[in-house]
N, C-alpha and C. Protein backbone atom coordinates (compact mmCIF):
# COMPACT_ATOMS: atom_id res chain seq x y z
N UNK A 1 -3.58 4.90 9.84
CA UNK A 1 -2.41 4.55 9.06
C UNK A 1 -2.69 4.82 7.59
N UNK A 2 -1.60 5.16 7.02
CA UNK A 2 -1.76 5.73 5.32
C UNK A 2 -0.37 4.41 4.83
N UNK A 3 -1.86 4.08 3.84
CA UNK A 3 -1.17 2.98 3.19
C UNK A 3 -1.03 2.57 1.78
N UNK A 4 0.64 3.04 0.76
CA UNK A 4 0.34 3.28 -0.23
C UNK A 4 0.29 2.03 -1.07
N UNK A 5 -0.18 1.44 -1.80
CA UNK A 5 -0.06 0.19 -2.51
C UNK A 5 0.03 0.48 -4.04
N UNK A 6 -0.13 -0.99 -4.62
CA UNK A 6 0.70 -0.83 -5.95
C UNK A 6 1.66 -1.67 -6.47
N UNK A 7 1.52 -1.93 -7.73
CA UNK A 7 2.84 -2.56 -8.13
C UNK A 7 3.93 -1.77 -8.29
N UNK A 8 4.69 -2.68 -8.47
CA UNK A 8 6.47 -2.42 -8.98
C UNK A 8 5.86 -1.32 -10.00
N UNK A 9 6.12 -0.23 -9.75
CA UNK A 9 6.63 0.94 -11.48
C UNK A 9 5.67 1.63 -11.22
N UNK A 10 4.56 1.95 -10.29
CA UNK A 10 3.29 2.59 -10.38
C UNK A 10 3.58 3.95 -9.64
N UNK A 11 4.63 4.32 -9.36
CA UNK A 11 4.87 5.75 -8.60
C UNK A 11 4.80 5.77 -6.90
N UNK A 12 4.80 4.63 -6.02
CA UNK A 12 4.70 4.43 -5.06
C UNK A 12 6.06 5.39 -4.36
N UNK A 13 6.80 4.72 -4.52
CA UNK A 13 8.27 5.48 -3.57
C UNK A 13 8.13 6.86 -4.18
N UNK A 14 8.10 7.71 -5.52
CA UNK A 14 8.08 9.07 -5.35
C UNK A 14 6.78 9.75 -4.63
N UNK A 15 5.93 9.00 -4.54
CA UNK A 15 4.87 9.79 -4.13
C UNK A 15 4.87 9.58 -2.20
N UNK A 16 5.92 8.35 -1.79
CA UNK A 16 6.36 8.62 -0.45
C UNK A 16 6.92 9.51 -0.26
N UNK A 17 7.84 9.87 -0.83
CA UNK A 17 8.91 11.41 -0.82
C UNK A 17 8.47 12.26 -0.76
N UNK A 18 7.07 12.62 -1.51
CA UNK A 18 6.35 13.55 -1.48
C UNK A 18 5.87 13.85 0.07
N UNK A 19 4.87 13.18 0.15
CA UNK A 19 4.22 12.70 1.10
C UNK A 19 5.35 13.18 2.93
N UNK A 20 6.22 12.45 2.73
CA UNK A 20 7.13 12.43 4.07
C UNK A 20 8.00 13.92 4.21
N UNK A 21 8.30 14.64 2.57
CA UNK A 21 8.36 16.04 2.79
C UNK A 21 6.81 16.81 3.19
N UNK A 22 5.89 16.73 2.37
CA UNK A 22 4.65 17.48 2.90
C UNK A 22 3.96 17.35 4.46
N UNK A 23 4.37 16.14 4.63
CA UNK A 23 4.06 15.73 6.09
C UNK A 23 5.09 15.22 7.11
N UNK A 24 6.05 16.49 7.27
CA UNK A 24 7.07 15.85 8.30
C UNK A 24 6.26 15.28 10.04
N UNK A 25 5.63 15.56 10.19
CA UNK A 25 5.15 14.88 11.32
C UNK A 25 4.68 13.39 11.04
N UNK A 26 4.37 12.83 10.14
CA UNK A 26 3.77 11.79 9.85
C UNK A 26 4.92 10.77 9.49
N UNK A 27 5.26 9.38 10.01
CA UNK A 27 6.39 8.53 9.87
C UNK A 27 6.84 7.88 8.81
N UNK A 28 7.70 7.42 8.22
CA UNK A 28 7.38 6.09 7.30
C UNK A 28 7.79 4.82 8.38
N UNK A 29 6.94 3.99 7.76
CA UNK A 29 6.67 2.68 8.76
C UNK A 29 7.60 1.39 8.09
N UNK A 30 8.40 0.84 8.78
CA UNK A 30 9.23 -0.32 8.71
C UNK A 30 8.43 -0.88 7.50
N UNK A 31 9.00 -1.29 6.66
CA UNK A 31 8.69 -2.63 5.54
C UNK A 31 8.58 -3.97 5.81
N UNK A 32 7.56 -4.58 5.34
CA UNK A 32 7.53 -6.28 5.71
C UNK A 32 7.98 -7.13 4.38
N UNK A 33 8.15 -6.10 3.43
CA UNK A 33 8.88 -6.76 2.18
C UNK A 33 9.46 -5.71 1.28
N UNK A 34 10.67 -5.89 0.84
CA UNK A 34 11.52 -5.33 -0.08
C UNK A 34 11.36 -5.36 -1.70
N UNK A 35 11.65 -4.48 -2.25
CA UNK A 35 11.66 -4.74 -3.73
C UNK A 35 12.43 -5.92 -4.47
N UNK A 36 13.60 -5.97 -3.43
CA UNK A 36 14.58 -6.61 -3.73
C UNK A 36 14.85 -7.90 -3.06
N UNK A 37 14.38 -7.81 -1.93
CA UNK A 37 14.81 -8.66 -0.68
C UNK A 37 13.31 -9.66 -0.44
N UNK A 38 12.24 -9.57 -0.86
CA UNK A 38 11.24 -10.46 -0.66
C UNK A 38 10.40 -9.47 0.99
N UNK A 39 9.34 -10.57 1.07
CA UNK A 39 9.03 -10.42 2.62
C UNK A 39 9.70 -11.18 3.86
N UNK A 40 9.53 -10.40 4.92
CA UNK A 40 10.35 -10.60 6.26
C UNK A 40 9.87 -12.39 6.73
N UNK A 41 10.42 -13.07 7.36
CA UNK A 41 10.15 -14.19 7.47
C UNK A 41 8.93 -14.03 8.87
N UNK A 42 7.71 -14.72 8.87
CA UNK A 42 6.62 -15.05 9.12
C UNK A 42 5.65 -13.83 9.07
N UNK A 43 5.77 -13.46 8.00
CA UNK A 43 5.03 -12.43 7.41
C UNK A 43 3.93 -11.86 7.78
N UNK A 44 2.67 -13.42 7.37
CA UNK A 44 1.35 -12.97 8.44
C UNK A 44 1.39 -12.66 9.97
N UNK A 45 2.07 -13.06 10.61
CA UNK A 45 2.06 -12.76 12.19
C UNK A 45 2.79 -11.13 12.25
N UNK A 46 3.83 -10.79 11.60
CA UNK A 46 4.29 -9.60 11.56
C UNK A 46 3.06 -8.60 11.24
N UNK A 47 2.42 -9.13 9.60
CA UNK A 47 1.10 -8.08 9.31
C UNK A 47 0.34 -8.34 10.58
N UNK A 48 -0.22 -9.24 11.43
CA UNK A 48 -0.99 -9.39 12.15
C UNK A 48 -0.92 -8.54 13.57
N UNK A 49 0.72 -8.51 14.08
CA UNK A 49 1.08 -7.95 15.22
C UNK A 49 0.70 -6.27 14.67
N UNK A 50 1.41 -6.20 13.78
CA UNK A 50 1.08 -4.54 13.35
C UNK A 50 -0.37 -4.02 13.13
N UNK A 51 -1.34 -4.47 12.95
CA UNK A 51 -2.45 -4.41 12.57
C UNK A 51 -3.10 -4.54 14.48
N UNK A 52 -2.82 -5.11 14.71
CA UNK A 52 -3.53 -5.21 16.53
C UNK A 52 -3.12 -3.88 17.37
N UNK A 53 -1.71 -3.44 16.70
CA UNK A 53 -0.67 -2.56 17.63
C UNK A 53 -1.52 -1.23 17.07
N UNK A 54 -1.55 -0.48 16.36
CA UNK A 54 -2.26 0.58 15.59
C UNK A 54 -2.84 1.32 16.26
N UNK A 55 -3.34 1.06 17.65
CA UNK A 55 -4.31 2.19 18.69
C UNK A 55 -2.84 2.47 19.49
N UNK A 56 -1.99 1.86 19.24
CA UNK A 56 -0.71 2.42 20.24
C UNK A 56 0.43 3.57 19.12
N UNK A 57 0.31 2.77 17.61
CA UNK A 57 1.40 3.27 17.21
C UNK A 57 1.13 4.58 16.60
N UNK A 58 2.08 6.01 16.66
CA UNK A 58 1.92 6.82 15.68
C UNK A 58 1.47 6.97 14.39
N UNK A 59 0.99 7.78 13.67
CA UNK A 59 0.70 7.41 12.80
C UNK A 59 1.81 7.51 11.48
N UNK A 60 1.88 6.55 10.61
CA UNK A 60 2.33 6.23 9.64
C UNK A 60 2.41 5.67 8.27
N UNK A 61 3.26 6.35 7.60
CA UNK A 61 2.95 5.65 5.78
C UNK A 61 3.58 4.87 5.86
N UNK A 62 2.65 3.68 5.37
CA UNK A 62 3.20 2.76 4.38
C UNK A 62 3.57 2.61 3.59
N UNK A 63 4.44 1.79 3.12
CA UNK A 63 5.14 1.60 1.27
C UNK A 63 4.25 0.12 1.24
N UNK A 64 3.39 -0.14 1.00
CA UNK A 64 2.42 -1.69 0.82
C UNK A 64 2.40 -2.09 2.52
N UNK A 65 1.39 -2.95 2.54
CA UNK A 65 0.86 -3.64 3.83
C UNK A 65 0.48 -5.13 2.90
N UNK A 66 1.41 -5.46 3.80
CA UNK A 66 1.33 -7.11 3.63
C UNK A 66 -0.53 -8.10 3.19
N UNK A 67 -1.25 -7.30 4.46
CA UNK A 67 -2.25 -8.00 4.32
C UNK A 67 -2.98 -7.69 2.46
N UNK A 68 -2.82 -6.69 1.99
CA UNK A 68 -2.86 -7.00 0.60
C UNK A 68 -2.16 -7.36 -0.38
N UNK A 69 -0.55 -6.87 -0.10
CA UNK A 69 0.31 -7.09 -1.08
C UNK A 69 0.83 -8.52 -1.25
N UNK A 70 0.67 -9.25 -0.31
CA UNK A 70 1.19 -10.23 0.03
C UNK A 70 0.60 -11.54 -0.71
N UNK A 71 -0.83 -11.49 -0.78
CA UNK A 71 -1.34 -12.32 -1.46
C UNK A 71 -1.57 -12.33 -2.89
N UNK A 72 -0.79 -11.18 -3.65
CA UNK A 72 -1.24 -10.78 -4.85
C UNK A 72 0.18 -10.98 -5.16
N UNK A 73 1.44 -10.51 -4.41
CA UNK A 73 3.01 -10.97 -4.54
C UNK A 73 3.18 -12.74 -4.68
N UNK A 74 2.92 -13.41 -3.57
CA UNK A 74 3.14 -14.40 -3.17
C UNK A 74 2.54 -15.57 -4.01
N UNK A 75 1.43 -15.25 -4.61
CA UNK A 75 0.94 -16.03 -5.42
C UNK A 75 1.77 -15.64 -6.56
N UNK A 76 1.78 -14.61 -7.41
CA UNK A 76 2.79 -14.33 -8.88
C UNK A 76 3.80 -14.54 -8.92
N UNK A 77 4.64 -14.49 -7.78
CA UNK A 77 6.23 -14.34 -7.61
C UNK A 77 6.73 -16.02 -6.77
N UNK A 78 5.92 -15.92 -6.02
CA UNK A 78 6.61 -17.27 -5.80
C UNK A 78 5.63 -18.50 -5.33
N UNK A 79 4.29 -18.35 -6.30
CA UNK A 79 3.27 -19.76 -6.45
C UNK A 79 2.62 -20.02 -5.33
N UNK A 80 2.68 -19.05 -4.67
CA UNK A 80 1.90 -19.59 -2.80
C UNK A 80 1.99 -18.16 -2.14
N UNK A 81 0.90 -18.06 -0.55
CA UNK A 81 1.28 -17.64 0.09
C UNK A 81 0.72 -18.05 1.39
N UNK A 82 0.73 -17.49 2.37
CA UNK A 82 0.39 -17.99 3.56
C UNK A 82 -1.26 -17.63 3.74
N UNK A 83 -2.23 -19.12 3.51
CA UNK A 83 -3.69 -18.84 4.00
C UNK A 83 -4.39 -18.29 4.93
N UNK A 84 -3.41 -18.03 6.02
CA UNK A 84 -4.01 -17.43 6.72
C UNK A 84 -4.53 -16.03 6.25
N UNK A 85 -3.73 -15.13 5.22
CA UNK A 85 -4.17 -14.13 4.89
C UNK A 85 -5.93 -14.09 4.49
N UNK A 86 -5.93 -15.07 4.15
CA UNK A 86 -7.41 -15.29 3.54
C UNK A 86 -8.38 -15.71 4.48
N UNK A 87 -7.84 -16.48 5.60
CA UNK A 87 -8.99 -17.35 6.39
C UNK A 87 -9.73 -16.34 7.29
N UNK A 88 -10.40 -16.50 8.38
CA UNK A 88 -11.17 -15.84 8.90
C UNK A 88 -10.32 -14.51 9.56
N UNK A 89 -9.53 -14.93 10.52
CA UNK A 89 -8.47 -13.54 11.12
C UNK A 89 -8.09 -12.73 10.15
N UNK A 90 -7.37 -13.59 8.84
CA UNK A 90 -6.74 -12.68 8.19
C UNK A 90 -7.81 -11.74 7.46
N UNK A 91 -9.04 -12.23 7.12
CA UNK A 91 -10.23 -10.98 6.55
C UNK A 91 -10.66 -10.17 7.39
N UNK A 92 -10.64 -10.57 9.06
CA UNK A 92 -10.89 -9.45 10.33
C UNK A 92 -10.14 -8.53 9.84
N UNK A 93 -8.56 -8.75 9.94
CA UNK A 93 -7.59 -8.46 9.88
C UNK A 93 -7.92 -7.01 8.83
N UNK A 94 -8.18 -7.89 7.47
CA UNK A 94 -8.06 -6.50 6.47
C UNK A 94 -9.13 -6.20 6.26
N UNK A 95 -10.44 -6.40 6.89
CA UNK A 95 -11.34 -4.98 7.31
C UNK A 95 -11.25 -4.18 8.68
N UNK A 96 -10.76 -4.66 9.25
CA UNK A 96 -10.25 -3.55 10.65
C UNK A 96 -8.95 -2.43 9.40
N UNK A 97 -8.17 -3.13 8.73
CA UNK A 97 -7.21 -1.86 8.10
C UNK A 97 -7.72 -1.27 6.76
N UNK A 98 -9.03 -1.47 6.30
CA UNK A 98 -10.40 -0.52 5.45
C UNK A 98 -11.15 0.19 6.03
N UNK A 99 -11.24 -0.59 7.32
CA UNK A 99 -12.00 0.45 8.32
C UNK A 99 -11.34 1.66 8.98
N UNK A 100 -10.18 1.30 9.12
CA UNK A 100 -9.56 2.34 10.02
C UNK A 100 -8.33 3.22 9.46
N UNK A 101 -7.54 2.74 8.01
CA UNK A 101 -6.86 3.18 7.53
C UNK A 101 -7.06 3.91 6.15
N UNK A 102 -6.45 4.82 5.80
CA UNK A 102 -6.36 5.22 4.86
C UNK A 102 -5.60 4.94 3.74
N UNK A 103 -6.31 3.76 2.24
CA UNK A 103 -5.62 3.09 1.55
C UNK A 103 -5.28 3.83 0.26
N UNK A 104 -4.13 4.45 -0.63
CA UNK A 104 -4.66 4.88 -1.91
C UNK A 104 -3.45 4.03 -2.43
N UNK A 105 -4.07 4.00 -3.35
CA UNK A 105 -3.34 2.54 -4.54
C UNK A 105 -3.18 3.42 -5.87
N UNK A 106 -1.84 3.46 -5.99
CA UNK A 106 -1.23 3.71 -6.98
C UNK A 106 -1.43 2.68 -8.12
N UNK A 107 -2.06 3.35 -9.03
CA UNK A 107 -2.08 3.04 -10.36
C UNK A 107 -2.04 3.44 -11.64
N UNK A 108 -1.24 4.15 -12.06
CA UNK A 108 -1.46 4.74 -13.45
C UNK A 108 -1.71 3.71 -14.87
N UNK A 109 -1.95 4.12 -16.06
CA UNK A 109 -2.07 3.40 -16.59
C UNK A 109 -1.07 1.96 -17.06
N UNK A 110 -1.58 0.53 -17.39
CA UNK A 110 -0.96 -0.22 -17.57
C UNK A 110 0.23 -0.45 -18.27
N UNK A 111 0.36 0.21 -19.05
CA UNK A 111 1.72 1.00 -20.29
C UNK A 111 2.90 1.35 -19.56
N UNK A 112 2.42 2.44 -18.55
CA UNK A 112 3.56 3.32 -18.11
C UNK A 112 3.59 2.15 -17.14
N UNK A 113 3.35 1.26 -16.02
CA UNK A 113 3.90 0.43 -15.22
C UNK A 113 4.71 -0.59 -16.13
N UNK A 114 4.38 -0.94 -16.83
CA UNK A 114 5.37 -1.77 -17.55
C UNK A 114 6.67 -1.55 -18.26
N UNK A 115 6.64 0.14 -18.82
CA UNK A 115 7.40 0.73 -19.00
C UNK A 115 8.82 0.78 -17.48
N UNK A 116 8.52 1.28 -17.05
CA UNK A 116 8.44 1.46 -15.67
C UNK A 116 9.25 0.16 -15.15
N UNK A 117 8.71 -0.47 -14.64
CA UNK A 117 9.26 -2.12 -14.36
C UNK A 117 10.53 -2.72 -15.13
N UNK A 118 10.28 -2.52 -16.72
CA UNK A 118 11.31 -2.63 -17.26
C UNK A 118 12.62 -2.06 -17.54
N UNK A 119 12.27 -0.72 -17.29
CA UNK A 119 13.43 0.66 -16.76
C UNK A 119 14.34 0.13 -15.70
N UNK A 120 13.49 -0.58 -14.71
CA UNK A 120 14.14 -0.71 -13.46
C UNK A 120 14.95 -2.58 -13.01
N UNK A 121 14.54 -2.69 -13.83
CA UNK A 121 14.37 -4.66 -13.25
C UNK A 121 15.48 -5.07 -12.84
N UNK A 122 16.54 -4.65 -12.39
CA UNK A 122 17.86 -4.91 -11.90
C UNK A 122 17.56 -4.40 -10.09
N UNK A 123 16.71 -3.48 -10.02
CA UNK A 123 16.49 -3.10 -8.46
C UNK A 123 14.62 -4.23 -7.87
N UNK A 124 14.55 -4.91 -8.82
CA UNK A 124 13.52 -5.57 -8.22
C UNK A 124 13.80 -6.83 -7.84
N UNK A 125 12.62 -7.50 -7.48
CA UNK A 125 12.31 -9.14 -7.03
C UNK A 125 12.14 -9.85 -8.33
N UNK A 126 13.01 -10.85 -8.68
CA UNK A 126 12.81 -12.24 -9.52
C UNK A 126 11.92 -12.71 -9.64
N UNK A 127 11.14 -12.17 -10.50
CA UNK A 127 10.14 -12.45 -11.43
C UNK A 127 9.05 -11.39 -11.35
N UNK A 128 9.48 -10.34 -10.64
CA UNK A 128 8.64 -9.16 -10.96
C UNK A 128 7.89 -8.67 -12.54
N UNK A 129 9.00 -8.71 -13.41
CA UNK A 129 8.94 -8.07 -14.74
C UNK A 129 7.99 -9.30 -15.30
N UNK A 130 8.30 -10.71 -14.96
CA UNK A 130 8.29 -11.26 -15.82
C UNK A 130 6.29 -11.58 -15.56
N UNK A 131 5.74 -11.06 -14.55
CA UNK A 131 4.55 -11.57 -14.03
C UNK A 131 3.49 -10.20 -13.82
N UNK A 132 4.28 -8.67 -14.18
CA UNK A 132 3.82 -7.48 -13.69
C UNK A 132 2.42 -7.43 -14.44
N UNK A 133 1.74 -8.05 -15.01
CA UNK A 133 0.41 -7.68 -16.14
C UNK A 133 -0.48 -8.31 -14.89
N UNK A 134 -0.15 -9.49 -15.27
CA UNK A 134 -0.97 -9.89 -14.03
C UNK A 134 -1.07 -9.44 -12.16
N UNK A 135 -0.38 -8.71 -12.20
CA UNK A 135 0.15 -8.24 -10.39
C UNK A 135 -0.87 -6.91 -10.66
N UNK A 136 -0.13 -6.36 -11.85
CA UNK A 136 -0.91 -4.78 -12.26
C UNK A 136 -2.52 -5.21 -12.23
N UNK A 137 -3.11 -6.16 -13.08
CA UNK A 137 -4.81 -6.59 -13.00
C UNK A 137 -5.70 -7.03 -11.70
N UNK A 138 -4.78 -7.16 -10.46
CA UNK A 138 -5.29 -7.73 -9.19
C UNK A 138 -5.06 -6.92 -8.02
N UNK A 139 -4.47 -5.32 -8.31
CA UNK A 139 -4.24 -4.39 -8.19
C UNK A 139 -5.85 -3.71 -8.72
N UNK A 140 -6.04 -3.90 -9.96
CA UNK A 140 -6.96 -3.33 -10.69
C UNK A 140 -8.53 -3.83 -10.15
N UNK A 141 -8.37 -5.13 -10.05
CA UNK A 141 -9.13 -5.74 -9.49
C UNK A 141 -9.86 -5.15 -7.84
N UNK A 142 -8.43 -5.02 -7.10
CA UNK A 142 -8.88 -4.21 -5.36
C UNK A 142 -9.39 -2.80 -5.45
N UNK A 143 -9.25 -2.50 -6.79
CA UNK A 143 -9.85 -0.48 -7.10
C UNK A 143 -11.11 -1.06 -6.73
N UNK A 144 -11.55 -1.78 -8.02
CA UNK A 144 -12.85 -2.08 -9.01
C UNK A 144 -13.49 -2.86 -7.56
N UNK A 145 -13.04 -3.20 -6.59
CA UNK A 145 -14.01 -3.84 -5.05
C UNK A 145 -14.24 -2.88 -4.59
N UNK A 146 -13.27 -1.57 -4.43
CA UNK A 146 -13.24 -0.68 -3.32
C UNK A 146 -13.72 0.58 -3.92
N UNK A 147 -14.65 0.53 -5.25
CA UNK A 147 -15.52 1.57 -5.29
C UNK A 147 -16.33 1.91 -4.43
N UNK A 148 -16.52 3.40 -3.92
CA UNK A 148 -17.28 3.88 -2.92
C UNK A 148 -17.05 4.04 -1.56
N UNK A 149 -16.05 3.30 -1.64
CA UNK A 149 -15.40 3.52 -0.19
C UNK A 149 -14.53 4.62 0.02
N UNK A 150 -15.30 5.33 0.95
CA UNK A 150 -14.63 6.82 1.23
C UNK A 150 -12.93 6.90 1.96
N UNK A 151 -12.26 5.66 1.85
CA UNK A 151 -11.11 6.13 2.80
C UNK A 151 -10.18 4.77 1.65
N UNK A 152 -10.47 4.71 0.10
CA UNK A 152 -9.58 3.91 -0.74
C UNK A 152 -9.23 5.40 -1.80
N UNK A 153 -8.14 5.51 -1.93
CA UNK A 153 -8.08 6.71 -3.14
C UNK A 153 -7.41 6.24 -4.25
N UNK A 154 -7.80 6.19 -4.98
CA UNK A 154 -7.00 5.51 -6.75
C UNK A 154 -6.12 7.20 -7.09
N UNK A 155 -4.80 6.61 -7.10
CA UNK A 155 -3.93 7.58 -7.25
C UNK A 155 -3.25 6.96 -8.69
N UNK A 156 -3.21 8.19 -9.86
CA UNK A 156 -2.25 8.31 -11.32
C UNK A 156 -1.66 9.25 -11.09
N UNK A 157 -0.25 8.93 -11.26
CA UNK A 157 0.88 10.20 -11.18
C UNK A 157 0.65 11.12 -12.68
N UNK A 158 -0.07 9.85 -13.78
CA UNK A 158 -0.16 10.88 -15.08
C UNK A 158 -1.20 11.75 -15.00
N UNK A 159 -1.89 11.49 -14.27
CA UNK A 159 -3.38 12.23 -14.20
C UNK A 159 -3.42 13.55 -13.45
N UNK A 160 -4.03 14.85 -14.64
CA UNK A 160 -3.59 16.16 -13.91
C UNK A 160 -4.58 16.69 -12.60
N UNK A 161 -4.15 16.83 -11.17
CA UNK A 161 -4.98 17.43 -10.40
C UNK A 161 -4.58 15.93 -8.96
N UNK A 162 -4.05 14.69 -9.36
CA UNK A 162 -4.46 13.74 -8.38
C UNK A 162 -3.39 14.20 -7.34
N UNK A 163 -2.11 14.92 -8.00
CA UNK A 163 -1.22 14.89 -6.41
C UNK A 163 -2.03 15.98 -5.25
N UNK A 164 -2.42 17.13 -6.22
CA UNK A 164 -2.92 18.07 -5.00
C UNK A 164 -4.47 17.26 -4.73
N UNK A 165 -5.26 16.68 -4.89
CA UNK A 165 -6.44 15.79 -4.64
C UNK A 165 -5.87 14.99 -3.30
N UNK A 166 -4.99 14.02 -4.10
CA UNK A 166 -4.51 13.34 -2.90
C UNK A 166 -3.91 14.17 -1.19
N UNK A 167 -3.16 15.10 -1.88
CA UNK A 167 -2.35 15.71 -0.36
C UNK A 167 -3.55 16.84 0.38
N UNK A 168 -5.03 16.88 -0.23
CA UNK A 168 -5.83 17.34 0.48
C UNK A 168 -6.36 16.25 1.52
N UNK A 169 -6.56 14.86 0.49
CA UNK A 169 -7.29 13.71 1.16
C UNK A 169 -6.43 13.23 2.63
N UNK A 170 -5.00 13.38 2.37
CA UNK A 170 -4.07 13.20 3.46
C UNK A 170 -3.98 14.23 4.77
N UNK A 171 -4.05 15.30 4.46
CA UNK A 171 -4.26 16.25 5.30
C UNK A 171 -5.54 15.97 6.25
N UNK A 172 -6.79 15.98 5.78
CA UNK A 172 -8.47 15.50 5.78
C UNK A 172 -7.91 14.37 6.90
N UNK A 173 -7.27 13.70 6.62
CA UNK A 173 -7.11 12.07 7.53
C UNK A 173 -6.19 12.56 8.59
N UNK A 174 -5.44 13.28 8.40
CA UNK A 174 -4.42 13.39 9.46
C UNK A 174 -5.06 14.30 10.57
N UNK A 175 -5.93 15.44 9.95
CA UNK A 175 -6.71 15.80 10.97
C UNK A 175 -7.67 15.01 11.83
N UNK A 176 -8.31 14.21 11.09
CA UNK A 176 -9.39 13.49 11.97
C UNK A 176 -8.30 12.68 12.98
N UNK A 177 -7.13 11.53 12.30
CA UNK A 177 -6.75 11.07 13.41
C UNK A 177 -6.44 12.20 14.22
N UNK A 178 -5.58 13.21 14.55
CA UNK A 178 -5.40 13.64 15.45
C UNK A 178 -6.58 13.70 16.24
N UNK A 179 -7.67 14.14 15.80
CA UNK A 179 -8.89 14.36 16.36
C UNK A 179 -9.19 13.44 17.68
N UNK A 180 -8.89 12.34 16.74
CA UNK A 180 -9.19 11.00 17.63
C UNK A 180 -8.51 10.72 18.43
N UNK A 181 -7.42 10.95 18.43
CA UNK A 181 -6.40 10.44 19.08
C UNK A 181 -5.99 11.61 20.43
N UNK A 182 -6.97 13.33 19.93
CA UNK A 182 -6.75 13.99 21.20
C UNK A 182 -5.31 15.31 21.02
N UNK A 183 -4.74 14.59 19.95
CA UNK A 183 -3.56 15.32 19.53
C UNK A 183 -4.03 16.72 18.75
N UNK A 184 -2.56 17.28 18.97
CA UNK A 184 -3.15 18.77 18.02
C UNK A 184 -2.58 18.81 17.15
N UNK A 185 -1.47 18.28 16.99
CA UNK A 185 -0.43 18.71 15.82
C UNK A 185 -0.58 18.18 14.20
């Protein structure tokens, strides 16, 4: 699974577009939370069912996966979120999707997301704008863990060379799953 993360304003949805034209075989995958609309009601069990299902399902992009976004949303935006993300399953949980997925986290610099956020704040979630420094630093924070790990890619839309970098790294993954999976296409 290819899973793009990121805050509000960081280039996530154009670089899906990209992505879902360069790779028409490859899906986009149902949302467990909206820009606008929050997350789906019992959130962790939804991330949880999807995360177990993954040897069955096609493969697919994500626009965020709960098991990270959720605890970095849920705490800024609305003062809580569900512990289980954190307790023992939920850390199985999100090293089975480090182990097995392909994560790149949109981040360009802190300026242009804020820029960005504020361009838009009529199509977001209540209290997005008002909390984005801090959402953007815990974002910054999951790079700065996931140095060295060969399957996290730190993606800047300002930065010259990362789209064709990235749509090699995507290609690279889509072959191996097929590999794995037996498929040719």
């Amino acid at each position: 699974m290819i899973i793009l993360e990121g805050p509000d304003g960081s280039g996530k949805t154009s670089l899906m577009s990209t992505l879902l034209d360069r790779f028409p075989r490859i899906e986009e995958h149902e949302r467990a939370s909206t820009s606008k609309g929050g997350p789906v009601q019992n959130i962790f069990e939804w991330a949880k069912d999807d995360i177990l299902s993954w040897g069955t399902q096609p493969l697919s992009f994500y626009d965020r996966h709960p098991l990270i976004s959720e605890p970095i949303y849920g705490e800024h935006i609305r003062g809580k979120f569900d512990g289980r993300f954190t307790d023992a399953l939920g850390e199985d949980l999100g090293m089975h999707m480090f182990l097995t997925g392909l994560i790149i986290v949109c981040l360009p610099p802190k300026s242009e997301v804020v820029i960005n956020v504020n361009l838009s704040v009529v199509d977001q979630m209540s209290g997005v704008a008002e909390n984005i420094i801090p959402i953007y630093d815990e974002y910054q924070d999951l790079l700065n863990q996931s140095r060295g790990r060969q399957n996290v890619f730190w993606y800047d839309y300002t930065r010259p060379g990362d789209l064709s970098q990235l749509l090699y790294v995507v290609e690279a993954y889509y072959i191996m799953w097929n590999k794995i999976r037996g498929n040719h296409g």
